[in-house]
Protein backbone atom coordinates (compact mmCIF):
# COMPACT_ATOMS: atom_id res chain seq x y z
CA UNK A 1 138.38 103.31 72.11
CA UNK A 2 135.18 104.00 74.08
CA UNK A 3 135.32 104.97 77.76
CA UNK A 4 133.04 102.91 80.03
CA UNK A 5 129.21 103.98 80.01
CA UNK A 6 127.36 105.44 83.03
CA UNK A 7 124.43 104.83 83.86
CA UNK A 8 122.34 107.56 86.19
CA UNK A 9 120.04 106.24 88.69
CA UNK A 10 117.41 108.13 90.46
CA UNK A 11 116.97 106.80 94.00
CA UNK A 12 118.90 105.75 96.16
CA UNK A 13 116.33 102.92 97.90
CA UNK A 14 116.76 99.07 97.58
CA UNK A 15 115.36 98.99 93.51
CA UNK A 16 118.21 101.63 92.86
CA UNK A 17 120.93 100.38 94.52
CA UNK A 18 119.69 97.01 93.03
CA UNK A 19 119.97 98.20 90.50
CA UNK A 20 123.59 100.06 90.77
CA UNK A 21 125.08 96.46 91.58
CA UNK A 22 123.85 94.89 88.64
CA UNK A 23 124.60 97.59 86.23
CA UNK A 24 128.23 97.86 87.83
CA UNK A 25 128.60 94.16 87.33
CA UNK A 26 127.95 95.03 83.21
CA UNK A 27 130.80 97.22 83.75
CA UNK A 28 129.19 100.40 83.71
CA UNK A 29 129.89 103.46 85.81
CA UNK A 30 126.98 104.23 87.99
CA UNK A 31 126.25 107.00 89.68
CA UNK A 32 122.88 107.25 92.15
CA UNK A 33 121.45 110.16 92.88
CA UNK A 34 119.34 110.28 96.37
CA UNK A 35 117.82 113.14 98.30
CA UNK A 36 118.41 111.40 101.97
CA UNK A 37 121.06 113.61 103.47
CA UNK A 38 123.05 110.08 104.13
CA UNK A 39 122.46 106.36 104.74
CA UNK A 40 119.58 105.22 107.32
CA UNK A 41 121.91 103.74 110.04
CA UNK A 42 120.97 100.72 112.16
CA UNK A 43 117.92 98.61 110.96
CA UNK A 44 115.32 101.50 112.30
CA UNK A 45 113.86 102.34 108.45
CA UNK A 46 110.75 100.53 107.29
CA UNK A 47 109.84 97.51 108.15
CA UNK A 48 109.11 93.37 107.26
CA UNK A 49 109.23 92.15 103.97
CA UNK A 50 109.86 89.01 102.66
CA UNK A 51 112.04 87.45 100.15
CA UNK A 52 111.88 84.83 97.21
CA UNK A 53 114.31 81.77 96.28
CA UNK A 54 115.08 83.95 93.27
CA UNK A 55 115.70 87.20 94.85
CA UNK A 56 117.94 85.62 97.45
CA UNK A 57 120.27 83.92 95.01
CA UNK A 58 120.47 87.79 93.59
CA UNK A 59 121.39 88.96 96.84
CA UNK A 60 123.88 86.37 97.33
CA UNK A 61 125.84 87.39 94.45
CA UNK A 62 125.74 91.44 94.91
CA UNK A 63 126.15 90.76 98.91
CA UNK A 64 129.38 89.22 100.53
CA UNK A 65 128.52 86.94 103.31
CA UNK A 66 124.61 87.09 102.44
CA UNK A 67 123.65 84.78 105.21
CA UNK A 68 120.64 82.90 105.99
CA UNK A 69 120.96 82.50 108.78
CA UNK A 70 121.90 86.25 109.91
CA UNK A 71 119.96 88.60 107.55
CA UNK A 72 116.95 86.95 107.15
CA UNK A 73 114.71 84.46 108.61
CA UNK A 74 112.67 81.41 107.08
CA UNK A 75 109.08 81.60 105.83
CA UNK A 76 108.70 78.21 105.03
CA UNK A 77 105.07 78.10 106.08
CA UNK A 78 102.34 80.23 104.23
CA UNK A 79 99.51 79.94 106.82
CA UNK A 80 95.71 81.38 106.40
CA UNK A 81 93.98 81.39 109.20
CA UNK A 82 90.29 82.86 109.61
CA UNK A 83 89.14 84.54 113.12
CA UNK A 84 85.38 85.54 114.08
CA UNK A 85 86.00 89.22 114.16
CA UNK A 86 84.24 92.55 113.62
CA UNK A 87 83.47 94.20 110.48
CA UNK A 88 85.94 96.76 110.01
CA UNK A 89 84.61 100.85 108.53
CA UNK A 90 86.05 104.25 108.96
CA UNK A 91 83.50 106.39 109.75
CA UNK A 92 84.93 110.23 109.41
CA UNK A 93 83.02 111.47 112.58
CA UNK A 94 86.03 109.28 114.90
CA UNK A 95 89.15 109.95 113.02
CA UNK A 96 91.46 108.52 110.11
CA UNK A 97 90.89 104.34 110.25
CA UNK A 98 88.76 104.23 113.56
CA UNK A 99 86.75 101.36 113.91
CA UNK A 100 83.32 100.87 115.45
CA UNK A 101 81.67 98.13 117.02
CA UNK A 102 78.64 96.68 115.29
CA UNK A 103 75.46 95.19 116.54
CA UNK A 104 76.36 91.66 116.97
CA UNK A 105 79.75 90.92 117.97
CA UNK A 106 81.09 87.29 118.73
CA UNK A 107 82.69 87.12 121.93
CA UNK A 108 83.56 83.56 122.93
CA UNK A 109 86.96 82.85 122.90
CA UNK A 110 86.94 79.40 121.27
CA UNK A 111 85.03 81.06 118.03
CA UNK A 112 88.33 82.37 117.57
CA UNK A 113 90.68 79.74 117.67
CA UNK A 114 92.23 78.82 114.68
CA UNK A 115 91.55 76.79 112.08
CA UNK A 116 93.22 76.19 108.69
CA UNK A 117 92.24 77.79 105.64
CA UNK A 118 94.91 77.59 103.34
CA UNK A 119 98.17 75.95 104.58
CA UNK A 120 101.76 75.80 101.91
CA UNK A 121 104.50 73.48 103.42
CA UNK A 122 107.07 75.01 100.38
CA UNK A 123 106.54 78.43 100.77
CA UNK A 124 110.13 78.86 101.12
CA UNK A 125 110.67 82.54 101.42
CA UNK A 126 113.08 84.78 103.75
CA UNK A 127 112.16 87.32 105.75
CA UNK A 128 113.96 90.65 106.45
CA UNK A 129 114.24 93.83 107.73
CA UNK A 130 114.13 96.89 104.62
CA UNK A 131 116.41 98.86 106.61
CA UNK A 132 119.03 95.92 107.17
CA UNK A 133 118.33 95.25 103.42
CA UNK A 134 119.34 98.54 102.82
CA UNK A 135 121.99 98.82 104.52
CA UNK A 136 123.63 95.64 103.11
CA UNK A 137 123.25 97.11 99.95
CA UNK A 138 124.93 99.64 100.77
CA UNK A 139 127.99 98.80 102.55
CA UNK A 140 128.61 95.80 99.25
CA UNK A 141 128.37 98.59 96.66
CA UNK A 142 131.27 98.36 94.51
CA UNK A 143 133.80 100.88 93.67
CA UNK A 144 132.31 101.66 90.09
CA UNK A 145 129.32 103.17 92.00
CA UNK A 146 129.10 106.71 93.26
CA UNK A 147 126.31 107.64 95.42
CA UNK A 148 125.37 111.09 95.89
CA UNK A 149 123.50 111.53 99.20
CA UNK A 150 121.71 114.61 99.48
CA UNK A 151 120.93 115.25 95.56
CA UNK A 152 117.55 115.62 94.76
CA UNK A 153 116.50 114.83 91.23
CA UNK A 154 115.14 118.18 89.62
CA UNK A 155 114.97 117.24 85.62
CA UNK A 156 116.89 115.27 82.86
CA UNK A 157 117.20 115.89 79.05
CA UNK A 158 118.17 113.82 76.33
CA UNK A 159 119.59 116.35 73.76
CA UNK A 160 119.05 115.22 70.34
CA UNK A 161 122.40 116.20 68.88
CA UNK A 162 124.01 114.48 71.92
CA UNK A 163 126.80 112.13 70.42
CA UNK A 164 127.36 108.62 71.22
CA UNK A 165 128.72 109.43 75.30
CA UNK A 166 126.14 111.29 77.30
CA UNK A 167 122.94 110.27 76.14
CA UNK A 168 120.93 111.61 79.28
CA UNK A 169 121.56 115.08 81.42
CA UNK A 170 120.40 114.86 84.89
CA UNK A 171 119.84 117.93 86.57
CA UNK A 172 119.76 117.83 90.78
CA UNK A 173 120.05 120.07 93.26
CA UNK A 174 121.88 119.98 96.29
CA UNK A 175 120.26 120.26 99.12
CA UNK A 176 123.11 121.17 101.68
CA UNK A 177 123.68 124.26 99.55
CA UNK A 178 121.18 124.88 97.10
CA UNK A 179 123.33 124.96 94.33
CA UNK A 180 122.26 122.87 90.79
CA UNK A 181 124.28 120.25 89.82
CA UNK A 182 124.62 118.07 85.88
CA UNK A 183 125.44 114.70 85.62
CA UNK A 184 125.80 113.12 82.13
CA UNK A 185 125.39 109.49 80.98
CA UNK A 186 124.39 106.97 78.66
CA UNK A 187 121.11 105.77 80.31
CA UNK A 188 118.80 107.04 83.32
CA UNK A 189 117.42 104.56 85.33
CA UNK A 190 114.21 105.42 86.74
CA UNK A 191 114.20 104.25 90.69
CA UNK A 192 112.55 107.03 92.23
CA UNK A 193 109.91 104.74 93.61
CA UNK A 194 105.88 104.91 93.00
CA UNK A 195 105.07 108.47 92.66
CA UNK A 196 107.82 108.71 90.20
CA UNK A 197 108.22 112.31 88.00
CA UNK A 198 109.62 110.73 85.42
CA UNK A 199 106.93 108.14 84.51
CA UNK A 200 104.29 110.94 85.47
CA UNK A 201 106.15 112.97 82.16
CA UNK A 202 105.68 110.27 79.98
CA UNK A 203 103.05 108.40 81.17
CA UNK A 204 100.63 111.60 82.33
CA UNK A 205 97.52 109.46 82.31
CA UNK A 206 98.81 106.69 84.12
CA UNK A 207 97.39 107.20 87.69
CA UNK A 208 98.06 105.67 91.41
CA UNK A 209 94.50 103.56 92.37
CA UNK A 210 93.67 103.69 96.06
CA UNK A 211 92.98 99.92 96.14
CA UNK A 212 90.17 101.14 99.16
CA UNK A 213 92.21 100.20 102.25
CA UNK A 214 94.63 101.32 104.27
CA UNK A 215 97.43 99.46 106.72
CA UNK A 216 98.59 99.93 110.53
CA UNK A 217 102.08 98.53 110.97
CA UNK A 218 104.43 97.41 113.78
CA UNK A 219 107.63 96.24 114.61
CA UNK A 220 107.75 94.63 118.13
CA UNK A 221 111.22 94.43 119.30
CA UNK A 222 111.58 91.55 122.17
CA UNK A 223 115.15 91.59 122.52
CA UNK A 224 115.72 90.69 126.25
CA UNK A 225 112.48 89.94 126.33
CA UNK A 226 111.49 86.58 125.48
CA UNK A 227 110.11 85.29 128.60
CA UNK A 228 107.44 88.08 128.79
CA UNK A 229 104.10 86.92 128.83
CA UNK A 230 103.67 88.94 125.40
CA UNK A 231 106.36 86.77 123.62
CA UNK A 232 105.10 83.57 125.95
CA UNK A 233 101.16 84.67 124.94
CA UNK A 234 102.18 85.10 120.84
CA UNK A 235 103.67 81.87 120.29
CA UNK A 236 101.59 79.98 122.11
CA UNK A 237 98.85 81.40 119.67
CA UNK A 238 101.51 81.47 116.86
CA UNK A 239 103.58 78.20 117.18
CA UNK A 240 105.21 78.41 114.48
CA UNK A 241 106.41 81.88 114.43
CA UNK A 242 109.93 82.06 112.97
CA UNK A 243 109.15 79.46 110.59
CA UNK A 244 105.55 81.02 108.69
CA UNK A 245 103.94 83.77 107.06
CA UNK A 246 100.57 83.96 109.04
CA UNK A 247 97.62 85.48 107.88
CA UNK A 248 94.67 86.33 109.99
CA UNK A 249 91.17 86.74 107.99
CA UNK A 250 88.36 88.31 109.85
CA UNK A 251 84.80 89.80 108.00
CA UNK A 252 86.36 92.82 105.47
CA UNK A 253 89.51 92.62 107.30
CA UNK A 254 92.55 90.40 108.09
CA UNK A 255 96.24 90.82 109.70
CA UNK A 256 99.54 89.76 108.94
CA UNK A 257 102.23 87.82 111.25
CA UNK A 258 106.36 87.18 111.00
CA UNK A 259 109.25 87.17 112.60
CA UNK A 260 112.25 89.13 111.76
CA UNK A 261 115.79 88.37 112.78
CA UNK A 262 116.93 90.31 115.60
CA UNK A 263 114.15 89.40 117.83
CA UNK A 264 111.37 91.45 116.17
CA UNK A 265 107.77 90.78 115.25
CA UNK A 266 106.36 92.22 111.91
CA UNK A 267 102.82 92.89 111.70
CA UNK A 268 100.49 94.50 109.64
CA UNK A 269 96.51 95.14 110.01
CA UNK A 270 94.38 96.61 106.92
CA UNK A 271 91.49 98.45 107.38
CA UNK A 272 88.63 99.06 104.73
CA UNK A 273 87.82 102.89 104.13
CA UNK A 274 87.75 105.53 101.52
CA UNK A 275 91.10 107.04 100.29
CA UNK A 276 92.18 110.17 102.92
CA UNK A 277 92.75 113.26 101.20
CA UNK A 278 96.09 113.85 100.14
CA UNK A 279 97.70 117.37 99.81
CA UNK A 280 101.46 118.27 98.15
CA UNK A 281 103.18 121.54 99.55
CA UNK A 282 107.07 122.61 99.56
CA UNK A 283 107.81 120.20 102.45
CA UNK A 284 105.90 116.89 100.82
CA UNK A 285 103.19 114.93 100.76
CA UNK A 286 100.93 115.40 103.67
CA UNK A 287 97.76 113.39 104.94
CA UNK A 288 95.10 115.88 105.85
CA UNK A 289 91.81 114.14 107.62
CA UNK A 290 88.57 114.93 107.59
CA UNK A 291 88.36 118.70 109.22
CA UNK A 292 86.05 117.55 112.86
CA UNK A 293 88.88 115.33 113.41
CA UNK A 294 91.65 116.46 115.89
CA UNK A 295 94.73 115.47 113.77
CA UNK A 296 94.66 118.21 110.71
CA UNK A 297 97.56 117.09 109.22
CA UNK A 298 100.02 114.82 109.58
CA UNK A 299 103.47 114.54 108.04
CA UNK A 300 104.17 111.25 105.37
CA UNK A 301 106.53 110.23 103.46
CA UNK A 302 106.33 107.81 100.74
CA UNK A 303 107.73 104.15 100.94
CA UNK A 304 106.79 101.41 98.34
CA UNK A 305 103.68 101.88 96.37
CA UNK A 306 101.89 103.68 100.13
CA UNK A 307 102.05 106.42 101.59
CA UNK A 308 103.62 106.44 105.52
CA UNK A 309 101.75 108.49 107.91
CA UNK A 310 102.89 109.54 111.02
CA UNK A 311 99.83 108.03 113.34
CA UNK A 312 98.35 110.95 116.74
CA UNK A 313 98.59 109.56 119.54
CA UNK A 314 94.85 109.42 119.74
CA UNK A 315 95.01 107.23 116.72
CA UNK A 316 97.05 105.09 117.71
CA UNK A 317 94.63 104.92 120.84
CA UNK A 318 91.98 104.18 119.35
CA UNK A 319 93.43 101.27 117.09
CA UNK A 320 94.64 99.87 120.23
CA UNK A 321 91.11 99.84 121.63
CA UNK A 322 89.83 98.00 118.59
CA UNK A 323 92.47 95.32 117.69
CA UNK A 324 91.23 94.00 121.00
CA UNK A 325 87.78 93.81 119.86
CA UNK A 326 88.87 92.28 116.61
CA UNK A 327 91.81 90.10 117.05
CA UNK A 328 92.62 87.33 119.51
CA UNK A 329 93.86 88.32 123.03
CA UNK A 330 97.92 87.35 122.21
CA UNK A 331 97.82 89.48 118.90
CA UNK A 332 96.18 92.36 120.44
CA UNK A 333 98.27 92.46 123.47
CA UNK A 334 101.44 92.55 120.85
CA UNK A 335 99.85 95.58 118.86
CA UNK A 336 99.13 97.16 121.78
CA UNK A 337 102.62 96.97 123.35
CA UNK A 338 104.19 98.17 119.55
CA UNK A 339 105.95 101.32 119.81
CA UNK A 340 105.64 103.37 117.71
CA UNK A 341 102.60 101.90 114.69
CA UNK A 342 102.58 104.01 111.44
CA UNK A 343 99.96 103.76 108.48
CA UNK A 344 99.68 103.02 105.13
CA UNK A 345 97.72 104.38 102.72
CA UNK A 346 98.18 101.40 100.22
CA UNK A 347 97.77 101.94 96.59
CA UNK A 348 98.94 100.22 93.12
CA UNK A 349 98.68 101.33 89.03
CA UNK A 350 97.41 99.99 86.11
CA UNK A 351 100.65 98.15 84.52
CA UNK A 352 102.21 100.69 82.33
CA UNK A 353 102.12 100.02 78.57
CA UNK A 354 106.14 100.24 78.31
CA UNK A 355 109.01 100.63 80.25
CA UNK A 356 111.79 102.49 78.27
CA UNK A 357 111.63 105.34 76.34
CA UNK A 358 113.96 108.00 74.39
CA UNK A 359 115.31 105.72 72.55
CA UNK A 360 116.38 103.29 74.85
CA UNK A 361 118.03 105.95 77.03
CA UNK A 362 115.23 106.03 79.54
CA UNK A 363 113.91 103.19 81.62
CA UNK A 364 111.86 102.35 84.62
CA UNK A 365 112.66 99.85 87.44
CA UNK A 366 110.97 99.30 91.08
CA UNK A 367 107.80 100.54 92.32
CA UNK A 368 108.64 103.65 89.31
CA UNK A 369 107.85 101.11 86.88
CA UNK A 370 105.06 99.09 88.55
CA UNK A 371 103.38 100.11 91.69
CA UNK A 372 101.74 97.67 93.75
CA UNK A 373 99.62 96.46 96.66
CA UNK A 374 101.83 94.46 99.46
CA UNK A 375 99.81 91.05 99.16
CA UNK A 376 101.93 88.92 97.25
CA UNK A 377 105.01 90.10 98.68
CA UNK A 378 106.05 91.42 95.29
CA UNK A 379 107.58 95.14 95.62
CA UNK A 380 111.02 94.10 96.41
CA UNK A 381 111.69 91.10 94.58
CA UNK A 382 110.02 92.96 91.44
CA UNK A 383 112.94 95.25 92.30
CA UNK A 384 115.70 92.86 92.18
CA UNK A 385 114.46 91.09 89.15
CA UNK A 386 114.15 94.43 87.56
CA UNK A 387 117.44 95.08 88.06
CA UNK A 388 119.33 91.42 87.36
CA UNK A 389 117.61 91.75 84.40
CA UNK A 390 118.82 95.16 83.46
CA UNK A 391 122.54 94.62 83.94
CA UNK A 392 122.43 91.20 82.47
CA UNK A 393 120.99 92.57 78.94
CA UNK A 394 122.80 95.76 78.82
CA UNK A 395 126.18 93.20 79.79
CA UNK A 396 124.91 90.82 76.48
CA UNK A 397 124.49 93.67 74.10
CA UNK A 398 127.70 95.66 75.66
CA UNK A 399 130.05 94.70 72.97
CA UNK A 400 127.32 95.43 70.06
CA UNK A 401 126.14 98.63 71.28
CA UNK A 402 127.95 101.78 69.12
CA UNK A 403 125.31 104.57 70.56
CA UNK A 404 122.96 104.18 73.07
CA UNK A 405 122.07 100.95 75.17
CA UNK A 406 118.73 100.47 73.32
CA UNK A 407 118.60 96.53 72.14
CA UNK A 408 119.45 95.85 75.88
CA UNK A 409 116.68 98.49 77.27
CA UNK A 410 114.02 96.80 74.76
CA UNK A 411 115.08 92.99 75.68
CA UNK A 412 114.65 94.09 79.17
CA UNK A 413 111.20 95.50 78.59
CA UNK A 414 110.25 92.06 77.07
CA UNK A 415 111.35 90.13 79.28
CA UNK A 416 110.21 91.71 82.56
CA UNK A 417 106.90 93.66 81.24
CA UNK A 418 104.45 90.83 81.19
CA UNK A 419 105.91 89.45 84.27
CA UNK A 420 105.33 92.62 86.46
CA UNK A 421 101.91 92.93 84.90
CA UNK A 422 100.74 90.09 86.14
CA UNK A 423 102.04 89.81 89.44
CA UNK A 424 100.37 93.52 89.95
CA UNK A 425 96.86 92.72 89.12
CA UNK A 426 96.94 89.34 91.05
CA UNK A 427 98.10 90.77 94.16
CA UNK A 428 95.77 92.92 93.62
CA UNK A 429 93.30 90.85 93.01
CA UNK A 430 94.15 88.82 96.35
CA UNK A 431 94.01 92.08 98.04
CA UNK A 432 90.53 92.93 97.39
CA UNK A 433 89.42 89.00 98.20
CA UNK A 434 91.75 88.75 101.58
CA UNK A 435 89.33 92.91 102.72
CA UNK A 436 85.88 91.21 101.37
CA UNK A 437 86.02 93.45 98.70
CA UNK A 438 84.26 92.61 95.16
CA UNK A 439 86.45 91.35 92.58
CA UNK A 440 85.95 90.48 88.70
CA UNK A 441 82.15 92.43 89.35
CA UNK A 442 80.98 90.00 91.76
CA UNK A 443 78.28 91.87 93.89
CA UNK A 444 79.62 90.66 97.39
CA UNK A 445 82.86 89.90 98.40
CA UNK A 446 85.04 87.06 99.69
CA UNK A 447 83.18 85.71 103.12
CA UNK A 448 85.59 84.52 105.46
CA UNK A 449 82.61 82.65 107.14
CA UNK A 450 81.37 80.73 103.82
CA UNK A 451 84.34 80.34 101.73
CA UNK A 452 84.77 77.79 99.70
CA UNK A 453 87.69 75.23 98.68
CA UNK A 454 88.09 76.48 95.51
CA UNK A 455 88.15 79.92 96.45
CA UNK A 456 90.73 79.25 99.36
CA UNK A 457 93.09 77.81 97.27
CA UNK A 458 93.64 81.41 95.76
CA UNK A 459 94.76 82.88 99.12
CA UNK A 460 98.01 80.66 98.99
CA UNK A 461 100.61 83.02 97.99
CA UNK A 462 102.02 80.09 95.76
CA UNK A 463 98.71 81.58 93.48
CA UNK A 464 101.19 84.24 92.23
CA UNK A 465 102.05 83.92 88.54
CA UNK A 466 105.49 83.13 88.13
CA UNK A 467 105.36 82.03 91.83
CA UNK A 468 108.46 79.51 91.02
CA UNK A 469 110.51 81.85 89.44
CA UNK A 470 110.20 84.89 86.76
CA UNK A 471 111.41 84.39 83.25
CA UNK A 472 115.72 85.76 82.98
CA UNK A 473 117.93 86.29 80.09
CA UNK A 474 119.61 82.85 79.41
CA UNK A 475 123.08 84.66 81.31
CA UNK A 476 125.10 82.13 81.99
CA UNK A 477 124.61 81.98 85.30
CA UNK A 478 124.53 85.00 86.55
């Protein structure tokens, strides 16, 4: 009688330990390999995201004592709101994303007030924390899952006189010792997030689009501090903070708005600019700025579908010094007050033609499979439907399968590739509209100042195809 099947699955973030629950509930071995030395402890990794219905019924099921009311908080507002602001460039003479201050500037304090653009009542996301996420993960993993911390993914094969166990040879190397390491299975799955080696070897055309803006992020913690006149200031501005996803518009620019749990603020603020050079040596993926700017290089690491730089101080500065100019008074006084804001370089792909390959013994999940811009809050619950999906067709095809796991790869591909496709190029579509940016060949871009109603309908996130709920294998309920 055959053994169970393993499954090997490259990265260790949320899509691949999504994905090791879901597999492990088809009753498959899993084993994840991840080049982090060990778990991110505490809830210091990453920052906001937010969650759909559908994702957190997934979570529910992988995650023992999933609460709402403990890991996550309710977005049950989508909010667009547009501010008088400045028009937003990044002229290379002043830095990575400076800002400068244009002729005309509107300075009265009412002109920024807010007023509705777009307003959802049944939004009816979640937000979280990555790193509590994570870590939830984590800790609910069962015992069919092995995680090897500190393996970095070097190469796989698929021999073709394999026989029907061990379908797919990993090869990683250890980083604590140097020393190369095999691990066999029956399927790789492909987690190892947007730059991903693997699709780059089958999929060598298939390049990451600078979508022609960049992000500065925040977390504000307030814990012990809610009577400050910062907390006081941003819900007065922001009353419904806690309960909404805001979104600030301004000319070319705009800002996002949530709270966490734990008594943190999530922000974001993207900026309009061309793509900063990016340079690979042995240590990673480094930003390097123009050269008659003081910060040379600066160390990043790559999270989502961006790329996470490590902000100067003078940066940070200088974006400090602008939000003020651009934002109202309560939102700049809560970026300015941030500890510790990072950038994004923010990028998506093309959707990829396929998702699976070697005969079914190959197959791509998470930001590997489709990379994509933040605006429709899509990377992570792209993840987790990637991976219900996966271990609910490999569990249906299970008893049918004699060699490898291909009928269950190729019903996954079916059912999830025109659903990722879609959500990529709205959201980034949405992007472009939300910086001002042409879309469909338009000569100008969305106007905050002159938008229509039409137009502001599409800057609901509910404009997301398959907004209610992506397509799943008929499972039972699973």
């Amino acid at each position: 009688m055959m053994g169970k099947r393993v499954a090997v699955v490259v990265g260790g973030s949320v899509a691949g330990l999504a994905c090791a629950h879901a597999v492990a509930g088809a009753r498959w071995d899993v084993v994840v390999l991840e080049k982090a030395a060990a778990p991110a402890t505490g809830a210091g990794t990453g920052a906001g995201l937010g969650l759909d219905p559908q994702s957190m019924e997934t979570l529910a099921r992988w995650i023992p004592r999933w609460s709402l009311d403990d890991a996550t908080l309710p977005l049950a507002v989508d909010l667009v709101i547009p501010r008088l602001a400045l028009r937003i460039t990044r002229p290379h003479s002043r830095g990575v994303l400076s800002c400068h201050r244009p002729q005309n500037r509107t300075t009265d304090s009412e002109a920024k007030a807010a007023r509705t653009l777009a307003r959802d009542d049944g939004f009816n996301f979640r937000a979280a924390h990555w790193g509590d996420l994570h870590r939830r993960l984590h800790e609910a993993l069962p015992a069919e899952v092995t995680v090897l911390w500190g393996h970095q993914f070097l190469s796989f094969e698929t021999p073709e006189d394999d026989d029907t166990r061990g379908g797919v040879v990993a090869t990683a190397r250890v980083l604590r010792t140097g020393e190369t390491v095999e691990v066999t299975g029956d399927l790789l799955v492909v987690a190892d997030g947007s730059t991903s080696s693997i699709r780059r070897r089958f999929l060598p055309d298939l390049k990451l689009r600078y979508s022609g803006y960049c992000a500065w992020r925040g977390v504000f913690d307030f814990a012990g501090k809610e009577s400050s006149d910062t907390i006081v200031g941003i819900r007065r501005a922001y009353p419904e903070l806690g309960n909404c996803l805001y979104f600030d518009l301004a000319y070319m620019t705009h800002a996002v708005l949530y709270e966490l749990p734990r008594s943190r603020l999530n922000w974001l603020w993207y900026i309009n600019g061309p793509e900063p050079e990016l340079t690979v040596i042995m240590a990673g993926p480094l930003f390097q700025s123009p050269p008659d700017t003081e910060c040379n290089l600066i160390r990043s690491i790559e999270q989502g579908s961006s790329v996470t730089m490590e902000a100067t101080d003078a940066m940070v500065a200088r974006m400090r010094d602008e939000a003020e100019r651009v934002w109202c008074p309560e939102l700049a006084r809560l970026v300015r007050e941030t500890a510790a804001p990072f950038v994004n370089v923010i990028y998506d792909a093309d959707p990829p033609p396929r998702l699976s390959w070697a005969g079914g013994r190959v197959v791509l999940v998470g930001d590997a499979a489709h990379p994509t811009t933040p605006h429709g809050l899509r990377s992570t619950n792209m993840s987790i439907m990637d991976a219900r999906t996966l271990g609910r067709c490999l569990a249906r095809w299970e008893k049918t399968e004699t060699t490898t796991p291909a009928r269950a790869v190729a019903e996954y591909e079916a059912v999830r590739l025109p659903v990722v496709a879609a959500q990529v190029l709205h959201a980034r579509r949405l992007g472009r509209i939300k910086q001002g940016l042409p879309v469909d060949d338009e000569a100008e871009g969305f106007d905050v100042r002159t938008a229509v109603e039409d137009l502001m309908l599409l800057l609901r996130q509910r404009s997301m195809p398959f907004f209610s709920g992506a397509p799943t294998v008929d499972d039972g309920g699973l």
